[in-house]
Structures are given as structure tokens and as C-alpha cells.
Protein backbone atom coordinates (compact mmCIF):
# COMPACT_ATOMS: atom_id res chain seq x y z
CA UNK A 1 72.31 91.16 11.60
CA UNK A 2 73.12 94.52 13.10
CA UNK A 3 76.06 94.26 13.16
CA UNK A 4 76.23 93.50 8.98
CA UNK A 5 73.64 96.49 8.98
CA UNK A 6 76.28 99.37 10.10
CA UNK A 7 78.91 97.85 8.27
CA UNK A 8 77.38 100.04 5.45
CA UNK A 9 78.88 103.86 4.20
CA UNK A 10 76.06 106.46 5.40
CA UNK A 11 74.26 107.10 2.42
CA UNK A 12 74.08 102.69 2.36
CA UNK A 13 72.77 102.90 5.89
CA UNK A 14 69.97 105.58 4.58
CA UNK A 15 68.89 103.48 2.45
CA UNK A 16 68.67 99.88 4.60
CA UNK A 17 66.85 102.06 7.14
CA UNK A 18 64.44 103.38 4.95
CA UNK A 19 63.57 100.07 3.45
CA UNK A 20 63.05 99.08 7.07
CA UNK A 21 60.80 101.43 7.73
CA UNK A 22 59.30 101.08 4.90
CA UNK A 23 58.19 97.45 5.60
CA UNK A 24 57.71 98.20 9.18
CA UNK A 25 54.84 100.67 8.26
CA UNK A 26 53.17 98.61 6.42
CA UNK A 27 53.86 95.04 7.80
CA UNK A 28 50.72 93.08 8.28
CA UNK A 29 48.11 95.47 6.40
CA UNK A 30 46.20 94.63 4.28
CA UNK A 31 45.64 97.60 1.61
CA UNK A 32 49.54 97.95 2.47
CA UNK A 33 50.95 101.91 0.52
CA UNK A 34 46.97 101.93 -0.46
CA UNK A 35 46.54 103.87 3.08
CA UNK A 36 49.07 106.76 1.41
CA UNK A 37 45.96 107.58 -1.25
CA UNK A 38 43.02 106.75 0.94
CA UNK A 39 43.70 109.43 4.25
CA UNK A 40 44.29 112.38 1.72
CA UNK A 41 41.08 111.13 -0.17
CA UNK A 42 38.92 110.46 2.99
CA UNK A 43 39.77 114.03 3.74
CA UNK A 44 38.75 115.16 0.84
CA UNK A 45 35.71 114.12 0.56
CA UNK A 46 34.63 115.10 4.20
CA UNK A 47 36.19 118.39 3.72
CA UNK A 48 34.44 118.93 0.18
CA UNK A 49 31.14 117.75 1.89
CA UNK A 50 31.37 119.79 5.28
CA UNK A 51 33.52 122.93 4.30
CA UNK A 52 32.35 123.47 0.62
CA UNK A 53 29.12 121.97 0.84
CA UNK A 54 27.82 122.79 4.35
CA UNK A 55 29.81 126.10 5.53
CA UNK A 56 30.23 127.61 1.75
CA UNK A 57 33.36 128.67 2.26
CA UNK A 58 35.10 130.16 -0.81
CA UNK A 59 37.58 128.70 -2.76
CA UNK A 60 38.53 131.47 -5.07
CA UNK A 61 36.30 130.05 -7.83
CA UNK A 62 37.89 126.42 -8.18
CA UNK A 63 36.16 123.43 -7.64
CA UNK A 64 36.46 122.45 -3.91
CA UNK A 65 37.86 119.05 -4.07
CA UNK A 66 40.94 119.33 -6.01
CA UNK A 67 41.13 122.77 -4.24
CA UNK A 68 41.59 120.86 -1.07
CA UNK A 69 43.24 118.27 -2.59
CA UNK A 70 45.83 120.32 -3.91
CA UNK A 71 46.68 121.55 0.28
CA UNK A 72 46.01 117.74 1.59
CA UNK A 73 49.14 116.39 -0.36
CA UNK A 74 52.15 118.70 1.60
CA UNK A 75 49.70 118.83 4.26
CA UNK A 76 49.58 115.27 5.07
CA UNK A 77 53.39 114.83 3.82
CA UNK A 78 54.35 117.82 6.64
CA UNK A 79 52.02 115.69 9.33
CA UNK A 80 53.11 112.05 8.22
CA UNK A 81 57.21 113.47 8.29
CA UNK A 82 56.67 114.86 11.47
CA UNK A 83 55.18 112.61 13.19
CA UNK A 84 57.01 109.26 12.18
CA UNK A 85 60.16 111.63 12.18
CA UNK A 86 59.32 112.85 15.90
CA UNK A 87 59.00 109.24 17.48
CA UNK A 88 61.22 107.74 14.91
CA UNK A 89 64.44 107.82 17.75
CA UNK A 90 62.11 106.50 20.90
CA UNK A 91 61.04 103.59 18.06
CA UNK A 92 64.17 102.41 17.76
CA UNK A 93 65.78 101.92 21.72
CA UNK A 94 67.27 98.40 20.68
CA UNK A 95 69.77 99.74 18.06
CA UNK A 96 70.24 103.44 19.95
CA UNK A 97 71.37 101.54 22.76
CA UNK A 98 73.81 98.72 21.37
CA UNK A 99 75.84 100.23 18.57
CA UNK A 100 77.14 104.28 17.34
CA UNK A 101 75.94 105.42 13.77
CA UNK A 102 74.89 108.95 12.31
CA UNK A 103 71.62 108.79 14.49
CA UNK A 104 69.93 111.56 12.32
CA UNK A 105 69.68 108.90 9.81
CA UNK A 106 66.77 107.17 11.63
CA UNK A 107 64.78 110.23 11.42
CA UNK A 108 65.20 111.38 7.85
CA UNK A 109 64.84 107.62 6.59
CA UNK A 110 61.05 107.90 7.94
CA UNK A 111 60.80 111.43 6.03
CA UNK A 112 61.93 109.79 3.16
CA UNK A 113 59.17 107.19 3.34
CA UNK A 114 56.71 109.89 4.26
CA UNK A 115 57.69 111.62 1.38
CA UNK A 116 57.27 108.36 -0.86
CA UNK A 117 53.63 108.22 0.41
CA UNK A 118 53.10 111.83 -1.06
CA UNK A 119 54.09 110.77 -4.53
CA UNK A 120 51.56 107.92 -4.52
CA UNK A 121 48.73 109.81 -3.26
CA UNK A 122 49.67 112.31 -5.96
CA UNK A 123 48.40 110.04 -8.34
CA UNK A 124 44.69 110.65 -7.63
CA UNK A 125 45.93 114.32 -8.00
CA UNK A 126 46.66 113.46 -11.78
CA UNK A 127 42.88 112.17 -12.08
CA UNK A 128 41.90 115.13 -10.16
CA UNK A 129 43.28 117.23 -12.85
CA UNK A 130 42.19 115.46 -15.86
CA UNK A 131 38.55 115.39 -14.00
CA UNK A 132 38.42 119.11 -13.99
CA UNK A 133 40.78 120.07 -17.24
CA UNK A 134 43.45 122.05 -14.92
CA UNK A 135 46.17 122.98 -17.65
CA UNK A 136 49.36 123.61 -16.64
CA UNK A 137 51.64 126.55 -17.85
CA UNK A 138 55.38 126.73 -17.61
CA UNK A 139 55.59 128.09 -13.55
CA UNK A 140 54.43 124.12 -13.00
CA UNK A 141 58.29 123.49 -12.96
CA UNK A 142 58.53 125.08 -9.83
CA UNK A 143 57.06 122.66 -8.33
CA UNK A 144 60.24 120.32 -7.77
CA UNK A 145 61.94 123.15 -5.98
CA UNK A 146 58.61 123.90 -3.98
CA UNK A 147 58.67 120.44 -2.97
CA UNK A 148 62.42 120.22 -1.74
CA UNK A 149 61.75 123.85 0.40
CA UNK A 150 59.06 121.83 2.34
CA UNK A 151 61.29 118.57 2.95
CA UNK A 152 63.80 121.22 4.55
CA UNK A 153 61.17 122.77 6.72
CA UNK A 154 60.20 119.09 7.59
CA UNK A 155 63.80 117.87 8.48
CA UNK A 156 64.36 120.94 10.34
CA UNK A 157 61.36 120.37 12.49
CA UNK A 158 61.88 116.81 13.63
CA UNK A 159 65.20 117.18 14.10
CA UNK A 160 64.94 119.39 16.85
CA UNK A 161 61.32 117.33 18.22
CA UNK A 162 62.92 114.14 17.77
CA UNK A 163 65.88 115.57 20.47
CA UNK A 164 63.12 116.54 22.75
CA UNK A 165 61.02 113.19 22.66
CA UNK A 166 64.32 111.55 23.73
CA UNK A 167 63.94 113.81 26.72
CA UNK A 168 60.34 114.73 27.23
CA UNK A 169 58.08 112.15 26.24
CA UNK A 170 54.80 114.93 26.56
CA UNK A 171 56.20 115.86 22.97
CA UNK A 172 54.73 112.26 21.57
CA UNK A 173 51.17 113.11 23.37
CA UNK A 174 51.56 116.29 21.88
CA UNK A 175 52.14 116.46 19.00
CA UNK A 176 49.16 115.26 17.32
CA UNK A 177 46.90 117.95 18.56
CA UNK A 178 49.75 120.60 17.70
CA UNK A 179 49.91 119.33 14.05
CA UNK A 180 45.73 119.31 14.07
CA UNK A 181 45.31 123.23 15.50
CA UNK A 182 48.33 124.42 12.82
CA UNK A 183 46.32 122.94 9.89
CA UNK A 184 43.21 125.21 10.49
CA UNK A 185 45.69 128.19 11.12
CA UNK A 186 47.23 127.18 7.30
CA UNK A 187 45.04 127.48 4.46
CA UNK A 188 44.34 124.05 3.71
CA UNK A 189 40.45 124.45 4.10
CA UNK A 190 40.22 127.76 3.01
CA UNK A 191 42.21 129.78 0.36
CA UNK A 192 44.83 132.74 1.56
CA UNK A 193 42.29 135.50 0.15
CA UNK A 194 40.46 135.25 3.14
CA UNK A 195 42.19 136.13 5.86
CA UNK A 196 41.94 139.62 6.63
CA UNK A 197 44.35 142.58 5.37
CA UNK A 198 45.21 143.50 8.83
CA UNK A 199 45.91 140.05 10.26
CA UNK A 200 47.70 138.96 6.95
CA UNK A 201 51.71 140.08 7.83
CA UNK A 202 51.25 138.05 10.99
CA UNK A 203 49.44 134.95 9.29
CA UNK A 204 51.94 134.80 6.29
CA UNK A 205 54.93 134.10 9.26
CA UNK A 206 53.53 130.34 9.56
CA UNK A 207 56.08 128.35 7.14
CA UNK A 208 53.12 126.85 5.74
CA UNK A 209 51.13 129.10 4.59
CA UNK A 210 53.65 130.17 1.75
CA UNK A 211 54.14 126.50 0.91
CA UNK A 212 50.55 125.74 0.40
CA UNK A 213 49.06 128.63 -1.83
CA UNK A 214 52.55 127.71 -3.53
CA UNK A 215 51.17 124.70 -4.22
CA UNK A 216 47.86 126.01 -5.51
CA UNK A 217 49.48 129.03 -7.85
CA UNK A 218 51.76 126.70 -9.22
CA UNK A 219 48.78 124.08 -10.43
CA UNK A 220 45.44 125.62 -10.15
CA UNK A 221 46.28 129.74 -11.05
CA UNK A 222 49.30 128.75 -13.04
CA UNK A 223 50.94 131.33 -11.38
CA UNK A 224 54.17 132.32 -10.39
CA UNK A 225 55.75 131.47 -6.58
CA UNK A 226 55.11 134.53 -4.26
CA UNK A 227 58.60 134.81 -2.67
CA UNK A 228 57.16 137.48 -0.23
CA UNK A 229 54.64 135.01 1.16
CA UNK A 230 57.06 131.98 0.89
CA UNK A 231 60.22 133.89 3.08
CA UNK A 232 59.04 132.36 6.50
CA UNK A 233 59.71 129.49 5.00
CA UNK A 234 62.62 130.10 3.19
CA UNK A 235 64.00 131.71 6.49
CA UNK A 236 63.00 128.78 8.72
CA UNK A 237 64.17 126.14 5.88
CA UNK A 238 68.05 127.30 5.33
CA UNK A 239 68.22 129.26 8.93
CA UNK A 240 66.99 127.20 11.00
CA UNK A 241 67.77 123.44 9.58
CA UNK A 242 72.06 124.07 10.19
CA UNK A 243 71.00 125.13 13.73
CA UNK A 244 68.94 122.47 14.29
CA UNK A 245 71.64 119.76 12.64
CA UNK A 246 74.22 121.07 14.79
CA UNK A 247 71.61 120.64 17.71
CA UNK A 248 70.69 117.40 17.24
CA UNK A 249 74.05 116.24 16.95
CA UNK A 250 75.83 118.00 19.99
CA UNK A 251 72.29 115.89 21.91
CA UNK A 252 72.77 112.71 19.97
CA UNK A 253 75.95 111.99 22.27
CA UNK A 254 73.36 111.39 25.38
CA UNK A 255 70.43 109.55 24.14
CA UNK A 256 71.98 106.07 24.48
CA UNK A 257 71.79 107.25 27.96
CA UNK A 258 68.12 108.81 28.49
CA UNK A 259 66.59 106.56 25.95
């Protein structure tokens, strides 16, 4: 069966792997790609409930929940990538250790079914935004682009984490408090507008920050893409992922080894 696996061209091999993982995720569950819409909801409703209920804080005069919504879609899509991505290598020891193929293809098939997750929780999105009469304007179509910069910042990032999970497996325990502490330093519970002046050059340097109010001028202000705000990310997207590519593969030649 392996063996008939990696008897496949790369982009072939892409594609078994992320039908594996696919199945793998959601082998033996019950609601099955229901969990993709109901963690983003959950969230949604707590956050509503706590942050715009409880604590009042603003959200530049848009209705809270599909102005948290509208952050919890990349956000969980940057969380779900990364950490599937990160432990994707460790996961898979048994074919690592018997046979050679492209091994970044393990990690960017569970991005791809991350990223399949955030297109079918973005279908409460569309009854979000029927719910509350959001109409789009013609910056909408920025969107796809918006999307693709993110996937980049995503790839880049668990490239380079997967390589050190091989080797230090403190990055799996980690991890999910790192991913927890950089959503309340994006604004995913509370709009860009406000952070203060002063602190705002060194805020607007997390990658995510751009992305996210991205998201929310491009379908709740109907605004343009601030490409001041987004250039972290566009610096850490096409800078950073050929570094991290050639990275990964000048440390792919030992993990059969350290594994």
C-alpha cells in the first residue's frame, strides 16, 4: 500500500495525503466536518456574551457577533494550520522512516484540510451576513488574494515548527498556549481602533493584525486593504516562506534519523 502510494508525481501525492488526512481527522466522529462550523460558532457566542455583553468592549459600531465572527474564520484557520501542520511530521514516524518523498508534503496536505474547514465554517458567515444586511461593494474581491497572503504566512510558519518538533518535542506542549496568548495580542476580540497611537507601529508588526482588520474592511467597512498595516505580513509571507522552504529541506535529510 505504501509502496503504490509514492508511486504517484508530487502534486498526486498532495492530494492522496490530504485525503488521508482528511479521513484521519475525522474518522470515528460523529458530527464528522460539522466540528469545522461548531468551534468558530461556540466562540462566538461566548465571545459575543463575555466580551460584548459583559466587558462592553467596542466594536466600531457593528454588531458583535459577526464582528467576531468575521476574525474567528482566519483565526481558527491560522490555529487549526498550525497546529495539525506543526505535529503533522511527528504523526507520521511509520512512513518518515521506511520510504524518501518531498516530506513538506505531509505538512501542507494538513493546511490544505485546515483550510477546507475554513470554507465550511464560512457558511454560517453567509447567514451571518444576510442576518445583519452586510452589503458588499467591489473591494470584496480582495478577499481571494487576502486569503492566499494568510495560507503563505501559515506555510511559512509550520514549516520551520514542524523542523523543530522533529527535534524538540517542547514545541508540541507549546504551542497551544503560544497560539492562545497571540490571539489576544491580534484583534480578534477587539477592533484595531483601540489600541493606542503610541503602541500602534509596534502592534501593527504582528502578521496578523493586518490580515484580520483585512478581513473586516473588506466585508464589514467595505473598504479598501491597508497595505501599510498588512506589510508585516506581506514581508513575513514572501521573505520569510523561501527561507523557511530552503530550511526545511536542507533538515528534512535527518529526520528519518531523530524521528
Amino acid at each position: 500500500m505504501i509502496q503504490e502510494l509514492f508511486k504517484n508525481n508530487e502534486l498526486e501525492l498532495f492530494i492522496q495525503f490530504s485525503k488521508r488526512e482528511f479521513l484521519a481527522r475525522y474518522k470515528q466522529s460523529f458530527i464528522g466536518i460539522g466540528w469545522a462550523v461548531i468551534q468558530p460558532l461556540v466562540l462566538m457566542v461566548i465571545f459575543t456574551i463575555v466580551f460584548g455583553k459583559f466587558a462592553k468592549i467596542p466594536s466600531d459600531g457593528i454588531p458583535y457577533p459577526i464582528f467576531s465572527y468575521t476574525a474567528l474564520l482566519p483565526w481558527t484557520l491560522l490555529a487549526s494550520g498550525i497546529n495539525y501542520g506543526v505535529n503533522s511530521l511527528t504523526s507520521n514516524v511509520s512512513l518518515i522512516t521506511k520510504v524518501y518523498f518531498p516530506r513538506e508534503v505531509i505538512p501542507l496536505a494538513s493546511i490544505l484540510v485546515a483550510t477546507i474547514d475554513f470554507f465550511v465554517a464560512s457558511t454560517i458567515f453567509v447567514g451571518l451576513i444576510l442576518w445583519y444586511n452586510i452589503t458588499f461593494s467591489f473591494n470584496f474581491l480582495m478577499i481571494i488574494p487576502l486569503v492566499i497572503l494568510q495560507l503563505i504566512v501559515i506555510v511559512t510558519i509550520v514549516l520551520v515548527l514542524s523542523v523543530w518538533n522533529v527535534r524538540y518535542r517542547d514545541v508540541r506542549h507549546g504551542l497551544p498556549f503560544v497560539i492562545q496568548v497571540w490571539m489576544y495580542a491580534s484583534p480578534v476580540v477587539y477592533p484595531l481602533s483601540v489600541v493606542p497611537e503610541e503602541w500602534e507601529p509596534f502592534y501593527v508588526m504582528n502578521p496578523m493584525v493586518g490580515i484580520i482588520d483585512g478581513y473586516r474592511a473588506l466585508i464589514l467597512r467595505g473598504e479598501a486593504l491597508d497595505i501599510i498595516t498588512l506589510f508585516p505580513a506581506l514581508i513575513f509571507a514572501f521573505v520569510g516562506l523561501p527561507f523557511a522552504y530552503i530550511y526545511f529541506k536542507k533538515a528534512e535529510k535527518s529526520f528519518a534519523d531523530i524521528i
